[in-house]
Protein backbone atom coordinates (compact mmCIF):
# COMPACT_ATOMS: atom_id res chain seq x y z
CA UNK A 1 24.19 -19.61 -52.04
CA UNK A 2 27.95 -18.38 -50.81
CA UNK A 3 30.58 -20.26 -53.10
CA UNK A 4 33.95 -21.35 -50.80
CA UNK A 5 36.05 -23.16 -52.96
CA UNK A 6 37.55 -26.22 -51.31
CA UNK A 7 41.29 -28.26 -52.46
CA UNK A 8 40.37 -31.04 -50.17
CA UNK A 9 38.57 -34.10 -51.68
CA UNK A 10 34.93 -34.35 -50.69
CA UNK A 11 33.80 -38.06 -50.37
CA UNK A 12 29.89 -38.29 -51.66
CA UNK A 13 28.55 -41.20 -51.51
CA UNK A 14 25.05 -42.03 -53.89
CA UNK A 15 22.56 -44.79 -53.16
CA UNK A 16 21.45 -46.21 -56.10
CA UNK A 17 17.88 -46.93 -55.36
CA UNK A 18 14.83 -48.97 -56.66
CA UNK A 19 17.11 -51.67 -58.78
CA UNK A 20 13.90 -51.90 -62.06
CA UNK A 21 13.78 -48.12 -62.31
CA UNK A 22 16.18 -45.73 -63.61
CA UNK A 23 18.42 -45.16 -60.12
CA UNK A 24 21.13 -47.64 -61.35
CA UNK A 25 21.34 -45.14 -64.88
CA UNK A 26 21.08 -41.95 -63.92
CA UNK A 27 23.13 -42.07 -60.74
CA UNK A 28 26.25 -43.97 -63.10
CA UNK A 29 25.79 -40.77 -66.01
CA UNK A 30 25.47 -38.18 -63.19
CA UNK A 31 28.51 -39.47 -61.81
CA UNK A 32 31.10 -39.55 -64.46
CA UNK A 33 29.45 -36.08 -65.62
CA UNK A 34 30.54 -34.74 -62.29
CA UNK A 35 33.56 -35.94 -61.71
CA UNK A 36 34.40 -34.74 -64.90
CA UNK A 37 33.38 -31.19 -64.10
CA UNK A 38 34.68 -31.10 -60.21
CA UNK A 39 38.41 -32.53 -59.80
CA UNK A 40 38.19 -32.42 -55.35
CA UNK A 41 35.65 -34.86 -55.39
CA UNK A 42 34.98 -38.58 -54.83
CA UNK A 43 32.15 -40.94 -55.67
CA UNK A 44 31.07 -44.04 -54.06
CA UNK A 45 28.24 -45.92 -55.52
CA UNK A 46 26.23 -48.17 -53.46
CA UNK A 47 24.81 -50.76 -56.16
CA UNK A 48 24.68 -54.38 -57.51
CA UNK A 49 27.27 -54.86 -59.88
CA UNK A 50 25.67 -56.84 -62.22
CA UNK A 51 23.29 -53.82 -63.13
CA UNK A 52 25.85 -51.29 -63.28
CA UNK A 53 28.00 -51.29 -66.28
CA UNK A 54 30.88 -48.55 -66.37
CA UNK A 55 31.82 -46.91 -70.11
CA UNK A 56 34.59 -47.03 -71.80
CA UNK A 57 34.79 -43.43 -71.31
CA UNK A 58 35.72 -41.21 -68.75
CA UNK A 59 38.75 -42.90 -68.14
CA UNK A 60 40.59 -40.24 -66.65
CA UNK A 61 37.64 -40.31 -63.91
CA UNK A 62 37.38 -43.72 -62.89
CA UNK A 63 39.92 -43.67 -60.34
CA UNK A 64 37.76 -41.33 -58.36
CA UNK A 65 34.68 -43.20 -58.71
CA UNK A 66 34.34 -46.27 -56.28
CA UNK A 67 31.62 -49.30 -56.89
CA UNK A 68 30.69 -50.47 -53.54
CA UNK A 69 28.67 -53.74 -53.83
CA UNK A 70 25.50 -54.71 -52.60
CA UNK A 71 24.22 -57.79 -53.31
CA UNK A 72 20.55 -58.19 -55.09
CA UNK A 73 18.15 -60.83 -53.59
CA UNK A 74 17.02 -62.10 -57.43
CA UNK A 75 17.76 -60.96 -60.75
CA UNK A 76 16.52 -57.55 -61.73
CA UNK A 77 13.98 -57.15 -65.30
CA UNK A 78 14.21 -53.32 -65.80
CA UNK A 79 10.87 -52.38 -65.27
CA UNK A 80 8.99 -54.91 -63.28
CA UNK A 81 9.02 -54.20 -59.91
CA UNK A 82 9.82 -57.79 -57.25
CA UNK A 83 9.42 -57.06 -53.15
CA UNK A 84 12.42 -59.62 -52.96
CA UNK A 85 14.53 -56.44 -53.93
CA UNK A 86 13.28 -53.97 -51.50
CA UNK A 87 15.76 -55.28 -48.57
CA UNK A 88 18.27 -54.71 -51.17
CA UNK A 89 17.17 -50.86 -51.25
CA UNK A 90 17.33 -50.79 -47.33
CA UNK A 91 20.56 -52.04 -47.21
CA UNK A 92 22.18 -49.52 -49.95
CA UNK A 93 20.39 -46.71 -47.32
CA UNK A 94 21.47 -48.11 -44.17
CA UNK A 95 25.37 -48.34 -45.47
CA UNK A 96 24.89 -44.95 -47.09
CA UNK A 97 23.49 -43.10 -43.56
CA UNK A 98 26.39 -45.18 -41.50
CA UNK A 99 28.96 -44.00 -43.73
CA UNK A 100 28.10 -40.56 -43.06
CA UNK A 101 27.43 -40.73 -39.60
CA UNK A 102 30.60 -42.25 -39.14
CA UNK A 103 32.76 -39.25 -41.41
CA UNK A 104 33.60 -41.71 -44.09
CA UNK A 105 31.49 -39.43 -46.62
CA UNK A 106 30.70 -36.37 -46.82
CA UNK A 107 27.37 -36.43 -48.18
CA UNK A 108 24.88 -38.63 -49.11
CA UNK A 109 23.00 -38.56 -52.37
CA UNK A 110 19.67 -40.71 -53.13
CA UNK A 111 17.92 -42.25 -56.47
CA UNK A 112 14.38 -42.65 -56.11
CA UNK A 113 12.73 -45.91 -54.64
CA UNK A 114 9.64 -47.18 -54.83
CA UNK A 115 7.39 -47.00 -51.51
CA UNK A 116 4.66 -49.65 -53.09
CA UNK A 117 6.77 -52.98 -52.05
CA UNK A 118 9.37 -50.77 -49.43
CA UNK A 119 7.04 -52.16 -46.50
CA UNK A 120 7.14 -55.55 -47.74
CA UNK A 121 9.88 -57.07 -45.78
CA UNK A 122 9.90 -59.91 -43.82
CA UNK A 123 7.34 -60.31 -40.83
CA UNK A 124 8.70 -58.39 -38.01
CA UNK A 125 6.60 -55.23 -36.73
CA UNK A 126 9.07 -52.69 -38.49
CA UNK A 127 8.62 -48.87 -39.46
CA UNK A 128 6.55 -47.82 -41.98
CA UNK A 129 8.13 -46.85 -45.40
CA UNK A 130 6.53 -43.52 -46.00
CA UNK A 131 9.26 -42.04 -47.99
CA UNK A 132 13.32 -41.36 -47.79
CA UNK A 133 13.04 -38.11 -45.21
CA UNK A 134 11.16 -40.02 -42.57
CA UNK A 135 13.27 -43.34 -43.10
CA UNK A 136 16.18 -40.69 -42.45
CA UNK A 137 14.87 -39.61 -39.17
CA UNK A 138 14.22 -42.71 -37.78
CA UNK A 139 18.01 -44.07 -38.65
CA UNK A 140 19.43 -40.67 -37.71
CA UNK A 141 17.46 -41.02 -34.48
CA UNK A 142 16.01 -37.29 -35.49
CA UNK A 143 12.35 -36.51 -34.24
CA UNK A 144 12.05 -33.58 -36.32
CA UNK A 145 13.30 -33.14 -40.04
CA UNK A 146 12.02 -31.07 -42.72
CA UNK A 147 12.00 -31.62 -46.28
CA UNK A 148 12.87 -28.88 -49.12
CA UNK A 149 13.49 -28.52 -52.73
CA UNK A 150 15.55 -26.53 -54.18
CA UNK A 151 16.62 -25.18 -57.69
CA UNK A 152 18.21 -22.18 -59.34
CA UNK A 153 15.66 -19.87 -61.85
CA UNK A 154 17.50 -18.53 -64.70
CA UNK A 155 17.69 -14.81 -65.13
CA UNK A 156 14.99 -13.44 -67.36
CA UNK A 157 11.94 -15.95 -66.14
CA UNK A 158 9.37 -13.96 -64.89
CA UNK A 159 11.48 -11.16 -65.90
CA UNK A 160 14.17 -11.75 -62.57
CA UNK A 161 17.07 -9.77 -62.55
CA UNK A 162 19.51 -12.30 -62.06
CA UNK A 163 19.97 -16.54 -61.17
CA UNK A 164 17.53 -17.06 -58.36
CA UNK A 165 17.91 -19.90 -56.02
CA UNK A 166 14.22 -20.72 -55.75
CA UNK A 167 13.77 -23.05 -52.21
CA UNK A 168 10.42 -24.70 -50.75
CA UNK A 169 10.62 -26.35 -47.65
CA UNK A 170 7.23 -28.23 -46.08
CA UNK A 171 6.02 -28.05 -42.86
CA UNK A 172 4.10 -31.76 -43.20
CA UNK A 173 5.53 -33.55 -45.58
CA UNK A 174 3.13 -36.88 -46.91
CA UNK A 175 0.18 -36.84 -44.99
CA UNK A 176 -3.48 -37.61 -46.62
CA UNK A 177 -5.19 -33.66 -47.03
CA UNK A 178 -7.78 -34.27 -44.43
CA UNK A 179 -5.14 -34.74 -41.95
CA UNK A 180 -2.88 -31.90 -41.96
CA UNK A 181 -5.05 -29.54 -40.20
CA UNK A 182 -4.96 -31.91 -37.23
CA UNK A 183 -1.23 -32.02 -37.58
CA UNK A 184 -0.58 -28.38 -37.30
CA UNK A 185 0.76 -26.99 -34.40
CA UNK A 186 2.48 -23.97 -32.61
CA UNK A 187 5.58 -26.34 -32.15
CA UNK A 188 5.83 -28.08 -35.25
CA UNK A 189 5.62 -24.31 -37.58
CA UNK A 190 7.90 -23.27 -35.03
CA UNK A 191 10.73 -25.51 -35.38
CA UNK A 192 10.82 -26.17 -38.85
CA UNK A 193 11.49 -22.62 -39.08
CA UNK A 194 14.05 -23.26 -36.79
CA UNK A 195 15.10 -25.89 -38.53
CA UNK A 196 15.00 -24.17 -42.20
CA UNK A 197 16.71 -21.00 -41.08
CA UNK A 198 19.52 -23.10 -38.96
CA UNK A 199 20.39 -25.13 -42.06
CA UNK A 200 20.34 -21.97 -44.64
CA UNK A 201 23.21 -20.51 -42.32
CA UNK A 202 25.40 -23.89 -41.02
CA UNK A 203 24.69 -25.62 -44.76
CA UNK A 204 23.90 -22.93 -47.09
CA UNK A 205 25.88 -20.40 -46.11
CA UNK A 206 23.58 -17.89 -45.87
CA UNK A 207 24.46 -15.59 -43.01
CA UNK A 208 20.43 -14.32 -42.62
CA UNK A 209 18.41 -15.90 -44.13
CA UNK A 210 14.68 -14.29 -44.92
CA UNK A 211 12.04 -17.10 -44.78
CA UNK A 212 7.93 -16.47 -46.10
CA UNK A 213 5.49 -18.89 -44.42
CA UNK A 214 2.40 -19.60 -46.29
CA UNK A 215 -0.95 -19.94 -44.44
CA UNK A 216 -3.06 -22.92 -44.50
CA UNK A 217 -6.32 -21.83 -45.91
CA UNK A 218 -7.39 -19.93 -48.89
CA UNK A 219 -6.56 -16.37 -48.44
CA UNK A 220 -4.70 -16.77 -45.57
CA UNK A 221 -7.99 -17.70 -43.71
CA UNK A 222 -9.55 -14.21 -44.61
CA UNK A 223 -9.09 -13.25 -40.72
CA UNK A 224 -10.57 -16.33 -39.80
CA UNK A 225 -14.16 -16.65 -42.11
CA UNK A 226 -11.93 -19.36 -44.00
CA UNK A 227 -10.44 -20.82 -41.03
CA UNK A 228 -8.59 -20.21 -37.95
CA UNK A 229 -5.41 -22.07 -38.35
CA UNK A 230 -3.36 -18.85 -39.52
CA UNK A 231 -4.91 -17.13 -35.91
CA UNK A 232 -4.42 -19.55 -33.49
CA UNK A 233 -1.54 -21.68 -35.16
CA UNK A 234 0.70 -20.23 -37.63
CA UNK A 235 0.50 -16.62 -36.78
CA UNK A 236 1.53 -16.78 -32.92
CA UNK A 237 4.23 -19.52 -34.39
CA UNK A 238 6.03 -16.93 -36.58
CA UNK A 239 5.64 -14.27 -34.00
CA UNK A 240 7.72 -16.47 -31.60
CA UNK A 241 10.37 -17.23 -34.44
CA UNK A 242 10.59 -13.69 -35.36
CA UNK A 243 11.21 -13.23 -31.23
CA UNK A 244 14.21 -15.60 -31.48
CA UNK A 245 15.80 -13.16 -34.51
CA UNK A 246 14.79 -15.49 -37.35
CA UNK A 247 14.04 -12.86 -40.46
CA UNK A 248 10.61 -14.81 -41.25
CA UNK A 249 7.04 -13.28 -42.42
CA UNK A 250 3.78 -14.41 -42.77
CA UNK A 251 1.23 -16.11 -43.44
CA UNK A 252 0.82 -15.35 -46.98
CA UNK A 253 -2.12 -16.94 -49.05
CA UNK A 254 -0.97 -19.87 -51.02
CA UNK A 255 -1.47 -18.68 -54.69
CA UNK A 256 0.29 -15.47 -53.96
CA UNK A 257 3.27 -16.06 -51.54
CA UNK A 258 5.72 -16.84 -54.81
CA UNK A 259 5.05 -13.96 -56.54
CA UNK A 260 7.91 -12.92 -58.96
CA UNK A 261 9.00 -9.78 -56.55
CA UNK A 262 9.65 -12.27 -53.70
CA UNK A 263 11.78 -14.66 -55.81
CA UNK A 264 14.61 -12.30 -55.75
CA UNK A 265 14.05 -11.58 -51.72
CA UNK A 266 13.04 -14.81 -49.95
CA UNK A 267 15.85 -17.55 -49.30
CA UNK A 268 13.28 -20.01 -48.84
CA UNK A 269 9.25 -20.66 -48.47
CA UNK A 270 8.01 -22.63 -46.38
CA UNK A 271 4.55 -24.70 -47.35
CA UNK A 272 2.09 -26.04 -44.85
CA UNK A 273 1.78 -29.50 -47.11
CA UNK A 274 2.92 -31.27 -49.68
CA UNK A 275 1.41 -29.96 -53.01
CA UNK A 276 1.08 -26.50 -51.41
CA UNK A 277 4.35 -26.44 -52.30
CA UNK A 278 5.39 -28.78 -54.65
CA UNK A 279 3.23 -28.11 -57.56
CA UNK A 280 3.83 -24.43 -58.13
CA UNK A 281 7.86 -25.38 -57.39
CA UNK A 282 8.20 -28.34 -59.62
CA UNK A 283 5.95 -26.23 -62.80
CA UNK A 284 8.29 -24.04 -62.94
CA UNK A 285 11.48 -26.29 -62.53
CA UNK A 286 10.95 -28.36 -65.09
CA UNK A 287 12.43 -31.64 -63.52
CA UNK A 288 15.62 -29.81 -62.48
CA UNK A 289 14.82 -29.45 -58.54
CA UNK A 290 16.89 -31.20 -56.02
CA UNK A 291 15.58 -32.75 -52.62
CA UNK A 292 17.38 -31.85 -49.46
CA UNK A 293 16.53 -33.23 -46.41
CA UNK A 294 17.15 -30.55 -42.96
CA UNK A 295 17.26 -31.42 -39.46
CA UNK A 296 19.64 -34.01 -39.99
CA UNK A 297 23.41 -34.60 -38.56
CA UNK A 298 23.99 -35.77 -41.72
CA UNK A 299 23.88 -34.12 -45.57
CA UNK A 300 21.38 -35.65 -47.99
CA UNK A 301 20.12 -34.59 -51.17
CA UNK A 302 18.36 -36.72 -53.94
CA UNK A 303 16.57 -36.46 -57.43
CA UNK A 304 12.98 -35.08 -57.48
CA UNK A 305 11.51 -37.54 -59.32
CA UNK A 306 10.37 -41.10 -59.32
CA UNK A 307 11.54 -44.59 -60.34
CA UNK A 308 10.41 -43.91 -64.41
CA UNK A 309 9.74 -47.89 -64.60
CA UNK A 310 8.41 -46.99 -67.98
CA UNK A 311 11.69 -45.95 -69.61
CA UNK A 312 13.87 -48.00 -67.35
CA UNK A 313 17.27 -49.96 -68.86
CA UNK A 314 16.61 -48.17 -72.20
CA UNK A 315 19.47 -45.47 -71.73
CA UNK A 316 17.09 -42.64 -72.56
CA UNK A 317 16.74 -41.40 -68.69
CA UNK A 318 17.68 -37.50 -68.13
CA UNK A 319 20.40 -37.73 -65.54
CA UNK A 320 19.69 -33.82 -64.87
CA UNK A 321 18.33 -33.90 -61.74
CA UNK A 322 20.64 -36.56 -60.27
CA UNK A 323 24.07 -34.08 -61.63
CA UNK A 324 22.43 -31.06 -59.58
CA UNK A 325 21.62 -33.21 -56.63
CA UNK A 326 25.48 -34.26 -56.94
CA UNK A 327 26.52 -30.80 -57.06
CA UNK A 328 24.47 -29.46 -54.40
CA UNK A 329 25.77 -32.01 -51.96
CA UNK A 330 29.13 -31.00 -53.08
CA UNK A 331 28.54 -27.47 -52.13
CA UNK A 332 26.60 -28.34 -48.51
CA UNK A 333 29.72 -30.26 -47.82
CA UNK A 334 31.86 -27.17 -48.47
CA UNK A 335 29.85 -25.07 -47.05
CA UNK A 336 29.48 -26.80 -43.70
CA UNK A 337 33.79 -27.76 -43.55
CA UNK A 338 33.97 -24.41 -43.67
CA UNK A 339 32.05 -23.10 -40.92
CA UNK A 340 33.21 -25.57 -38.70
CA UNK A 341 37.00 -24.39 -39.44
């Protein structure tokens, strides 16, 4: 990723998420950890105050570090989940997405929620809570976003030259297996190519970006005696990006396309589902990936992993993931002020 240093305070903003998991936690640690590391910033967390108790450290932080309250429907029990909360969770998003939309912060920055009792609100006919990228969309009014992870692979793993900014973006994101063959098409590859090699340059700063695509099938279909998707779908849909000047190849077979050569060459890789791409990213990142949702007029990254209701309000949560979704958001923000100058 290009570095740009920037003097001028960059206003993130983090929703605190699912109120009986470990959101409240990690997002206060991550916080104070990064505003203690990066002086041209500013915090503002969206959360119930009442579960969100501030040290008696970090002083010299505080004053850039801004509790925003949202009230809580009933008293939280770390741990045990209760559906009166999840309008709580809603509202934290919808002031978060506003906020940005409006240029009050920069960024936004997510703690993990829990889907089972997101969809339990009220009676009116409302969307579907299939996860934070598609509620994004919808409030964004965005038909077509893609999600990616990213993380940086320390020199020396898999024998890599140097830091390697490993990035997996998905062309469906949380569909049921039987049904993503039926939701490939020629348009959907096509744009989130689009969509992943747009965002590499305006957020990223990456001035070409080289993109792999991986095929559907195993072995990339084998020229069609595993399937035809990669012929008739994928194929002709990378043809027409590579057309429009997009530096993007494919399809490789799934259990080869990350192979060690092409960590040092490929800004991103782009999966045709979910674990496709997800399982090979997060083995080898070790909890430390960071969720970043393209597409949108708005910068989002989050943690890439769940609520921990196990461990919850115990103060033993890893805040790791949180800190590099913090500083990631940071840099998008940088990035992007400073290719709009």
């Amino acid at each position: 990723m290009q570095m740009i240093q920037q003097l001028t305070p960059v206003n993130l903003v983090i929703s605190s998420g699912e109120p009986a998991g470990v959101g409240p936690e990690v997002s206060i640690a991550a916080a104070l950890a990064f505003l203690s590391e990066q002086p041209a910033a500013h915090i503002t967390l969206m959360v119930d105050p009442s579960i969100c108790k501030l040290p008696s450290t970090h002083v010299a932080v505080l004053d850039r570090l801004s509790i925003e309250p949202v009230k809580l429907a009933v008293a939280v029990n770390p741990g045990q989940l209760n559906s009166a909360n999840a309008q709580y969770v809603l509202d934290m998003l919808n002031l978060a997405i506003d906020g940005c939309l409006d240029g009050r912060f920069d960024a936004m920055v997510t703690a993990p929620v829990q889907k089972s009792i997101m969809n339990n609100i009220g009676t009116k006919p409302r969307m579907l809570f299939t996860g934070h990228t598609e509620y994004l969309a919808e409030r964004c009014g965005v038909n077509h976003v893609v999600m990616m992870l990213c993380a940086v692979l320390p020199v020396g793993f898999l024998g890599i030259k140097k830091d390697v900014h490993l990035r997996v973006a998905l062309a469906t994101i949380h569909l049921p297996l039987r049904e993503v063959s039926g939701a490939l098409n020629h348009n959907l590859i096509l744009e989130t190519i689009q969509i992943v090699n747009q965002d590499l340059r305006k957020r990223f700063g990456i001035i070409k970006p080289t993109i792999r695509v991986a095929g559907l099938n195993p072995h990339a279909g084998e020229e069609g005696y595993l399937g035809c998707e990669e012929i008739e779908v994928i194929s002709p849909a990378i043809a027409n990006a590579k057309d429009l000047g997009i530096d993007v190849s494919g399809p490789y077979p799934g259990d080869t396309m990350f192979d060690a050569n092409a960590l040092e060459q490929v800004d991103a890789f782009i999966a045709m589902y979910h674990d496709q791409g997800l399982a090979p990213f997060k083995f080898v990142t070790f909890g430390a990936g960071v969720n970043v949702t393209l597409g949108l007029p708005i910068i989002r990254t989050s943690v890439d992993h769940g609520t921990a209701l196990d461990i919850a309000g115990q103060g033993i949560a890893d805040f790791g993931s949180m800190l590099e979704a913090l500083r990631l958001a940071y840099q998008l923000a940088v990035n992007t002020r400073a290719i709009q100058l």
